[in-house]
Protein backbone atom coordinates (compact mmCIF):
# COMPACT_ATOMS: atom_id res chain seq x y z
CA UNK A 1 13.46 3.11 -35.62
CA UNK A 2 12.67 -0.07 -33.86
CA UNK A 3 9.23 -0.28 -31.61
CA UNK A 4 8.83 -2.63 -29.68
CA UNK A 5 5.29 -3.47 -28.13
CA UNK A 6 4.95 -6.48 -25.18
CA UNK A 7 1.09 -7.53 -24.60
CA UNK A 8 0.04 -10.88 -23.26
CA UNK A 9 -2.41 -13.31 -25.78
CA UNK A 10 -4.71 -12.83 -23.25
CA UNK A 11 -5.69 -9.32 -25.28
CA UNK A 12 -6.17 -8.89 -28.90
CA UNK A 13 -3.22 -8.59 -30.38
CA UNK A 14 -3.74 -6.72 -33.64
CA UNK A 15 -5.50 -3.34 -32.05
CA UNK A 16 -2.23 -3.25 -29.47
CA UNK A 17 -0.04 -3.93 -33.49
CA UNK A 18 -1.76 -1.12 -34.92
CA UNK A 19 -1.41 1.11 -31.66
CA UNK A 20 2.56 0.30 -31.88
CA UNK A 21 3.00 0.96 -35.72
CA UNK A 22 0.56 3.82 -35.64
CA UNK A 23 2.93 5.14 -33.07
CA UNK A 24 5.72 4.93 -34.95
CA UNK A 25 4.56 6.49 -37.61
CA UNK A 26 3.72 9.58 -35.87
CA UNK A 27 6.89 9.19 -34.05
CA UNK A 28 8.67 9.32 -38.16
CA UNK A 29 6.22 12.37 -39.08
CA UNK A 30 5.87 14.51 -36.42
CA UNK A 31 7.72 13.64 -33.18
CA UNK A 32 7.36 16.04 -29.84
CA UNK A 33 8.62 16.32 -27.03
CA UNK A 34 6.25 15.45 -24.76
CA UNK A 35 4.85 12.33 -26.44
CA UNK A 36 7.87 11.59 -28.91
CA UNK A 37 6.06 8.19 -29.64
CA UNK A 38 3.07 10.08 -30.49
CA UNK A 39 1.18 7.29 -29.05
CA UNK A 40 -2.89 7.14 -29.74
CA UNK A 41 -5.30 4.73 -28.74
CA UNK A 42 -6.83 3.27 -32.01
CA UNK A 43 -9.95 1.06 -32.24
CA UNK A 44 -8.94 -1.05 -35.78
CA UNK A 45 -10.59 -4.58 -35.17
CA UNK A 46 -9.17 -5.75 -38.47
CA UNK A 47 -5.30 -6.87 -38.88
CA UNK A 48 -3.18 -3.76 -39.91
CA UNK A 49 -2.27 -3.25 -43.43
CA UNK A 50 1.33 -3.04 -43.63
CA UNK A 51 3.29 -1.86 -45.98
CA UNK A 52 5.88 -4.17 -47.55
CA UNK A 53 8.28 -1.31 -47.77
CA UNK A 54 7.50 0.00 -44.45
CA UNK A 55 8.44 -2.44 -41.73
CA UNK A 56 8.78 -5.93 -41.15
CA UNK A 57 6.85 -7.59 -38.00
CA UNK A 58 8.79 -9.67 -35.46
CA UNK A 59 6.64 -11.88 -32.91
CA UNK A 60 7.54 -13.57 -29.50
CA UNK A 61 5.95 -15.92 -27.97
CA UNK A 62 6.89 -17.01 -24.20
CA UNK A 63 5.76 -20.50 -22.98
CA UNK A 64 3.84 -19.91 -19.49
CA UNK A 65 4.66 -21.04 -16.56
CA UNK A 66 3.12 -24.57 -17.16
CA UNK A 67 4.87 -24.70 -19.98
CA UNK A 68 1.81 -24.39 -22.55
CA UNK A 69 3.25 -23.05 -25.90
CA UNK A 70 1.86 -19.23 -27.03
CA UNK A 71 -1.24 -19.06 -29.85
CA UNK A 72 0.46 -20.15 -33.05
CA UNK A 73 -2.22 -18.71 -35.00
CA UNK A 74 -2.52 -15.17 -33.23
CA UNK A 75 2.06 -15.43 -33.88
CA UNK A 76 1.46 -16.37 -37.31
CA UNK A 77 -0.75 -13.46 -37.89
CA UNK A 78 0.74 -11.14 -36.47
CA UNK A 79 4.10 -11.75 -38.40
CA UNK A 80 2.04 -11.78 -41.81
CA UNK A 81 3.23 -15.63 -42.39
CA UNK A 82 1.23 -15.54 -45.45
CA UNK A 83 2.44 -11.92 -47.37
CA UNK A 84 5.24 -11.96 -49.88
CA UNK A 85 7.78 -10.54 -47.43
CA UNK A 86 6.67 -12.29 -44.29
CA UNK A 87 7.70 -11.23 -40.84
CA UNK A 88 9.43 -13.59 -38.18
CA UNK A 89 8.76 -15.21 -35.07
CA UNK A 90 10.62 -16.49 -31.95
CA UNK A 91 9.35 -18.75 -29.30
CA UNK A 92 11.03 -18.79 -25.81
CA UNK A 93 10.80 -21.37 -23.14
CA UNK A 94 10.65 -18.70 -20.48
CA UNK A 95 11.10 -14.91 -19.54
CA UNK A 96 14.89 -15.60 -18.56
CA UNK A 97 15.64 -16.51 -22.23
CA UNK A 98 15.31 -12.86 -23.62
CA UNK A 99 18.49 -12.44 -21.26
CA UNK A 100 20.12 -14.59 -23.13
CA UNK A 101 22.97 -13.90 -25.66
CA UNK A 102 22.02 -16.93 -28.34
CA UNK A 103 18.32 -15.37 -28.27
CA UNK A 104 19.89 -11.71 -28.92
CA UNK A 105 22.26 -13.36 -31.76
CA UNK A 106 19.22 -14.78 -33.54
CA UNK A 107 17.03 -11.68 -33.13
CA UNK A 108 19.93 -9.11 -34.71
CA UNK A 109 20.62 -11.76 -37.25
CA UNK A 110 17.24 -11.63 -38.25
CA UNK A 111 16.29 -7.97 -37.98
CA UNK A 112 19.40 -7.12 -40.13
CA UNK A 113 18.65 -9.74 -42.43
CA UNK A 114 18.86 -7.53 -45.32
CA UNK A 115 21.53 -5.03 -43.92
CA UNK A 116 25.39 -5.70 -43.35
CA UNK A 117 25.10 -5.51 -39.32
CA UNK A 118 28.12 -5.70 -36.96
CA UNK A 119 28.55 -9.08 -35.06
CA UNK A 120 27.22 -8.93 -31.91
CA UNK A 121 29.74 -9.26 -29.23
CA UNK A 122 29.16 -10.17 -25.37
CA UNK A 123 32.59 -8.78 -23.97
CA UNK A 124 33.15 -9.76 -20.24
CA UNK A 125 35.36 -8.60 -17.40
CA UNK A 126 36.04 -9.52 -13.60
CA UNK A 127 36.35 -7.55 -11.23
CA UNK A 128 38.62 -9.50 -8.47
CA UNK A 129 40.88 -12.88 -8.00
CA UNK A 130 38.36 -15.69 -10.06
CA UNK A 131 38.98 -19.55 -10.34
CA UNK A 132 37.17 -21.71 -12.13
CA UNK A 133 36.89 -25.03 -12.31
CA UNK A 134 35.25 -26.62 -15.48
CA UNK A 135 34.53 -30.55 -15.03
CA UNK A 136 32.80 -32.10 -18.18
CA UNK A 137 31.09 -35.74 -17.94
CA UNK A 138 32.51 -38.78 -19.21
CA UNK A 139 30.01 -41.05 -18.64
CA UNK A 140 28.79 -43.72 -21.30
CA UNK A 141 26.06 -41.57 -21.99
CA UNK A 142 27.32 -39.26 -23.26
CA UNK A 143 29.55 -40.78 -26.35
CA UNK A 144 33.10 -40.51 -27.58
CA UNK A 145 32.04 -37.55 -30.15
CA UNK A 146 29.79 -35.79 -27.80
CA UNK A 147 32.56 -35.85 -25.35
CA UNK A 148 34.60 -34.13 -27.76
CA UNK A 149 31.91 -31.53 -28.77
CA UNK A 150 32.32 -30.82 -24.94
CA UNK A 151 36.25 -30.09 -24.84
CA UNK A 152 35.83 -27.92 -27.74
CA UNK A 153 33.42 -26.21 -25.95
CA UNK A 154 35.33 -25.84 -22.78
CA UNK A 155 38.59 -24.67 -24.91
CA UNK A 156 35.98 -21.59 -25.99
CA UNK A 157 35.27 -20.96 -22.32
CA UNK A 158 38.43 -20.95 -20.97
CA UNK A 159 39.68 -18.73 -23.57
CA UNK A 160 36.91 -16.54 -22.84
CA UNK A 161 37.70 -16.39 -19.28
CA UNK A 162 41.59 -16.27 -19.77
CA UNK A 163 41.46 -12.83 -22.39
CA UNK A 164 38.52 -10.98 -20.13
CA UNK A 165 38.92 -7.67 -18.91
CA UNK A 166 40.08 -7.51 -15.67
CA UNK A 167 40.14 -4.37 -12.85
CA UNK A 168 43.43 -3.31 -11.59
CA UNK A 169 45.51 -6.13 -10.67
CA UNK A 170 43.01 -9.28 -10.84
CA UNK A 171 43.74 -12.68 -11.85
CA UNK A 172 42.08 -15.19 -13.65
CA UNK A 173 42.98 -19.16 -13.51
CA UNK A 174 40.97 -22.14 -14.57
CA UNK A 175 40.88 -26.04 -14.18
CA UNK A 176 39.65 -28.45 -16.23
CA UNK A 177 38.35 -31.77 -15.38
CA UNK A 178 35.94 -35.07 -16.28
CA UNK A 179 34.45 -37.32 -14.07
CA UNK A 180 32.62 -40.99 -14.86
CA UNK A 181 32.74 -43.29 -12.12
CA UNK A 182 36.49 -42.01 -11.82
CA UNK A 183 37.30 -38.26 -11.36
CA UNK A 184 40.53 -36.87 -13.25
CA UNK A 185 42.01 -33.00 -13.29
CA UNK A 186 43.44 -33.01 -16.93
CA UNK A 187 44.31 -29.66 -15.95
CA UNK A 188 45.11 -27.54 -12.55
CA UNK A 189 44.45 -24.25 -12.19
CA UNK A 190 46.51 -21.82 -14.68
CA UNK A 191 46.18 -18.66 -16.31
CA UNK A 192 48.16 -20.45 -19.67
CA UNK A 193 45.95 -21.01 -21.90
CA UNK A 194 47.98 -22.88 -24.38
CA UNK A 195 49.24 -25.01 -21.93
CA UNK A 196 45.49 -25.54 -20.76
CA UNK A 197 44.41 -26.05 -24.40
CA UNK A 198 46.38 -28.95 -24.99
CA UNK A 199 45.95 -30.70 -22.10
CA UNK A 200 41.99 -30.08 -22.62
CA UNK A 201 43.17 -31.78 -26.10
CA UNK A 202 44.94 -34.68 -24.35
CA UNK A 203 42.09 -35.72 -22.18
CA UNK A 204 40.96 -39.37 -22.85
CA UNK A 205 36.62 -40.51 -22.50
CA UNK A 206 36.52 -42.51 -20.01
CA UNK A 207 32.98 -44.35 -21.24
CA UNK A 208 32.02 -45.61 -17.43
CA UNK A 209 29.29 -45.03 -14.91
CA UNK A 210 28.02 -41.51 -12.89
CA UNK A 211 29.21 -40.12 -9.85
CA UNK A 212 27.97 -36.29 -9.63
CA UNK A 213 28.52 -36.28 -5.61
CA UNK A 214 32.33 -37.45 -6.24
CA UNK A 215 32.83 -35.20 -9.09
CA UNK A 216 31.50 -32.51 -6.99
CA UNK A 217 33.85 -32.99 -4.17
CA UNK A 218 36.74 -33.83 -6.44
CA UNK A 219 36.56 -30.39 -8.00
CA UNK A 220 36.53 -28.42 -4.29
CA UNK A 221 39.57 -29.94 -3.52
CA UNK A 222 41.18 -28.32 -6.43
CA UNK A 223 39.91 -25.46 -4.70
CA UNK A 224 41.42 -26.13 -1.38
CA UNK A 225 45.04 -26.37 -3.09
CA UNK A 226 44.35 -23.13 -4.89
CA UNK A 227 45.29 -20.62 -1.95
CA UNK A 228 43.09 -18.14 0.59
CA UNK A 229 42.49 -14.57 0.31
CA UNK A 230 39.05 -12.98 -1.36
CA UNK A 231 39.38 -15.28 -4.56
CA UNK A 232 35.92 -15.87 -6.03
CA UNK A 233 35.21 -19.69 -6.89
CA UNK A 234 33.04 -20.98 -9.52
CA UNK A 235 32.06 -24.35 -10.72
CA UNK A 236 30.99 -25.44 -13.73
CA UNK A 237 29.79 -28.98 -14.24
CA UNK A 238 27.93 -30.93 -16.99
CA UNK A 239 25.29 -32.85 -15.52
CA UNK A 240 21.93 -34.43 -16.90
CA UNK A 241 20.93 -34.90 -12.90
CA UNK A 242 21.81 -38.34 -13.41
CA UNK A 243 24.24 -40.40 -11.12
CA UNK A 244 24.33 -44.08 -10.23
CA UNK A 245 22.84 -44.50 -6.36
CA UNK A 246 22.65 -40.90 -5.37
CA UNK A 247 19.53 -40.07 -3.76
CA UNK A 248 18.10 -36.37 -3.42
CA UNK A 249 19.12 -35.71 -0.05
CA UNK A 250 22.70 -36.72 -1.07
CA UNK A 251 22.66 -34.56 -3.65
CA UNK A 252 21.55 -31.43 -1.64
CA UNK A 253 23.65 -32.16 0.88
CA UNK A 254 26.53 -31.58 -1.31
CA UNK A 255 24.97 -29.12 -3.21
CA UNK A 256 25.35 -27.19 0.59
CA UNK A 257 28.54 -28.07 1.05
CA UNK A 258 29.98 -26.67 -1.80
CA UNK A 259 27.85 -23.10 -1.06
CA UNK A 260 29.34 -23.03 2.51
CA UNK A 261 32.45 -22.91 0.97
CA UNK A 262 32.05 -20.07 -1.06
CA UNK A 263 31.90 -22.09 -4.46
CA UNK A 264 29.12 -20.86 -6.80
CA UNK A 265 27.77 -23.89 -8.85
CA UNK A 266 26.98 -23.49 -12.35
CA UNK A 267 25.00 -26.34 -14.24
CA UNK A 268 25.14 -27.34 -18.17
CA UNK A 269 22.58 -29.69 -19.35
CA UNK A 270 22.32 -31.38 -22.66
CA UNK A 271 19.11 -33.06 -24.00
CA UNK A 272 15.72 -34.32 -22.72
CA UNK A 273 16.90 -37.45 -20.94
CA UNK A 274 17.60 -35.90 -17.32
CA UNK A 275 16.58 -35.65 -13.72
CA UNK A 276 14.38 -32.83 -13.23
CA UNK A 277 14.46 -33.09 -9.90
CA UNK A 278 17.97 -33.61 -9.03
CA UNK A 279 18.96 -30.69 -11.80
CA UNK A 280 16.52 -28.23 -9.43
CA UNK A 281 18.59 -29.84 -6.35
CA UNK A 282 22.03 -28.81 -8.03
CA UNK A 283 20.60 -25.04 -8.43
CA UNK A 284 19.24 -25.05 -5.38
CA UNK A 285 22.62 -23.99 -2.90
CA UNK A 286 20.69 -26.70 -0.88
CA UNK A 287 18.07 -24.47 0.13
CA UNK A 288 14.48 -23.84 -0.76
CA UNK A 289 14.31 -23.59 -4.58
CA UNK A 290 14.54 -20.11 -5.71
CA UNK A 291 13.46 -19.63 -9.34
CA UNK A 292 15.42 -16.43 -10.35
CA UNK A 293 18.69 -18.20 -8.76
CA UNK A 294 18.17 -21.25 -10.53
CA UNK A 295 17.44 -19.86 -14.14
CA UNK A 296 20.69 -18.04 -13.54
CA UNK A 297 23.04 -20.90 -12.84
CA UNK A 298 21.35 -23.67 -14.97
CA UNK A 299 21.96 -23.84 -19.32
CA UNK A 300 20.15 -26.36 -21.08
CA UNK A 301 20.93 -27.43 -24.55
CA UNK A 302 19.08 -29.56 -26.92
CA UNK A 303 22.08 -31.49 -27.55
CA UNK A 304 25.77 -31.25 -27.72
CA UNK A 305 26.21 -29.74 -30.99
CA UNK A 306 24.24 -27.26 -29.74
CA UNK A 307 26.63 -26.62 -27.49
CA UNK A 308 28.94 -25.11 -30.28
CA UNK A 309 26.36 -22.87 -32.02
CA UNK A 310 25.75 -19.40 -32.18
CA UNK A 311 26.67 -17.75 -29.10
CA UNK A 312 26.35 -20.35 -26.45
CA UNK A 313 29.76 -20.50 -24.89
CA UNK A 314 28.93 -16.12 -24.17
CA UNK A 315 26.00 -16.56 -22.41
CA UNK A 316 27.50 -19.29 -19.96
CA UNK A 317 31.20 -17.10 -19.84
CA UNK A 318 28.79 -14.03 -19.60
CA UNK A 319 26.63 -15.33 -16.54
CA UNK A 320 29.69 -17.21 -15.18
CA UNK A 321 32.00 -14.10 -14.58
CA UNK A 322 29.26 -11.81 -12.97
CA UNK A 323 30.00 -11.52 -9.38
């Protein structure tokens, strides 16, 4: 039995802890079936006594919208920081992140701490004709080993995408490309994966300036060569916002361009060093910001080995294959 109790720190958080594990012990005594939580409203103004043996206590804590961090104190209390067998707590940037497959890894991991649990698995599938074109930066910013952090992570997309589930007769290719000042397709579009592996392999940092417009543009013509019909078209770029003499109405003028065309941008940023504002104008589709949209299409990573921990690569191949 797992209950699970949201409340805002707004309230006070240890009546609403004892209402949740009071419930759930009626629930293990005497369940019914009208109220098979057994649910009571309890009026303890102390902090729950919980049995070691019992349960453990798992906080979350959810920045707000302004991005002020949750009551460490109230979390730390909650979670019993200071028993023998403390509990554990999690703190999210925003709502969008309990969504997220890394955040799900790290909660089962730690709920079955003491248990052999099954790995969790994010299996994904399309449903109709898919390219994708994945185009990783290769600017001087970014290093020689960070660059190769990134092909490593693009191998464990593209093999992702190449051995989904597909319905009836659907086909899956993918592209992989860099861009610095200079844009090169290391590889066109090709359901081969070990043909698209080692090319990802062979592909040389280029150490030179930004062009995200170019890059942008580059990767739709790889589209334009890849044939008509009702094929769905993603793109995946690495971007910090960042690009020598591109202005924000540049930016969202391509950003447009490439939704007229039926190409569904998807963003990956590493680190703390990054336009802001041009990152919301490459979520944007070039229109008015929309929130949901935009925490949909946009990853952010501390930095790039982040990018191979945990479960990172299926919650972008997870997001990216969604129709």
């Amino acid at each position: 039995n797992l209950p699970v109790c949201f409340t805002p720190v707004t309230v006070q958080l240890f009546p609403v802890l004892s209402i949740c594990l009071e419930g759930w012990r009626q629930a293990s005594v005497r369940p019914t079936t009208h109220n098979p939580l057994g649910m009571h409203t309890l009026t303890h103004t102390h902090t729950p006594t919980l049995p070691p043996s019992l349960c453990q206590v798992g906080g979350l804590g959810v920045k707000d919208y302004s991005g002020r961090q949750p009551n460490h104190e109230q979390l730390s209390a909650v979670v019993c920081t200071s028993d023998p067998k403390p509990g554990f707590s999690f703190v999210l940037e925003n709502f969008a992140e309990l969504l997220d497959d890394s955040f799900l890894q790290n909660l089962t991991t730690r709920i079955c701490e003491d248990k052999k649990c099954p790995n969790y698995k994010c299996p994904i599938s399309f449903s109709g004709d898919t390219d994708i074109v994945l185009m990783m930066d290769s600017s001087a910013s970014v290093g020689q080993r960070n660059f190769d952090s990134s092909k490593t992570f693009v191998k464990r997309l593209a093999e992702r995408f190449l051995s989904a589930e597909r319905s009836g007769r659907a086909a899956v290719r993918v592209a992989v490309g860099q861009y610095s000042r200079e844009r090169r397709m290391e590889a066109e579009l090709t359901s081969n994966l070990t043909l698209l592996t080692r090319k990802i392999d062979a592909a040389i940092f280029q150490n030179d300036g930004t062009d995200v417009t170019k890059a942008m543009a580059f990767a739709m013509e790889q589209f334009k060569t890849s044939g008509g019909g009702n094929r769905k078209r993603k793109l995946v770029l690495f971007s910090d916002g960042r690009s020598q003499g591109v202005t924000e109405a540049m930016l969202e003028k391509r950003v447009r361009l490439v939704s007229e065309a039926g190409v569904e941008l998807y963003v990956i940023t590493v680190g703390n060093q990054v336009s802001e504002a041009n990152l919301r104008s490459l979520v944007s589709r070039g229109r008015s910001y929309d929130v949901t949209y935009a925490q949909r299409h946009l990853f952010r990573v501390p930095d790039y080995p982040s990018l191979l921990r945990g479960v990172f690569y299926q919650t972008v191949s997870r997001r990216v294959s969604q129709a």
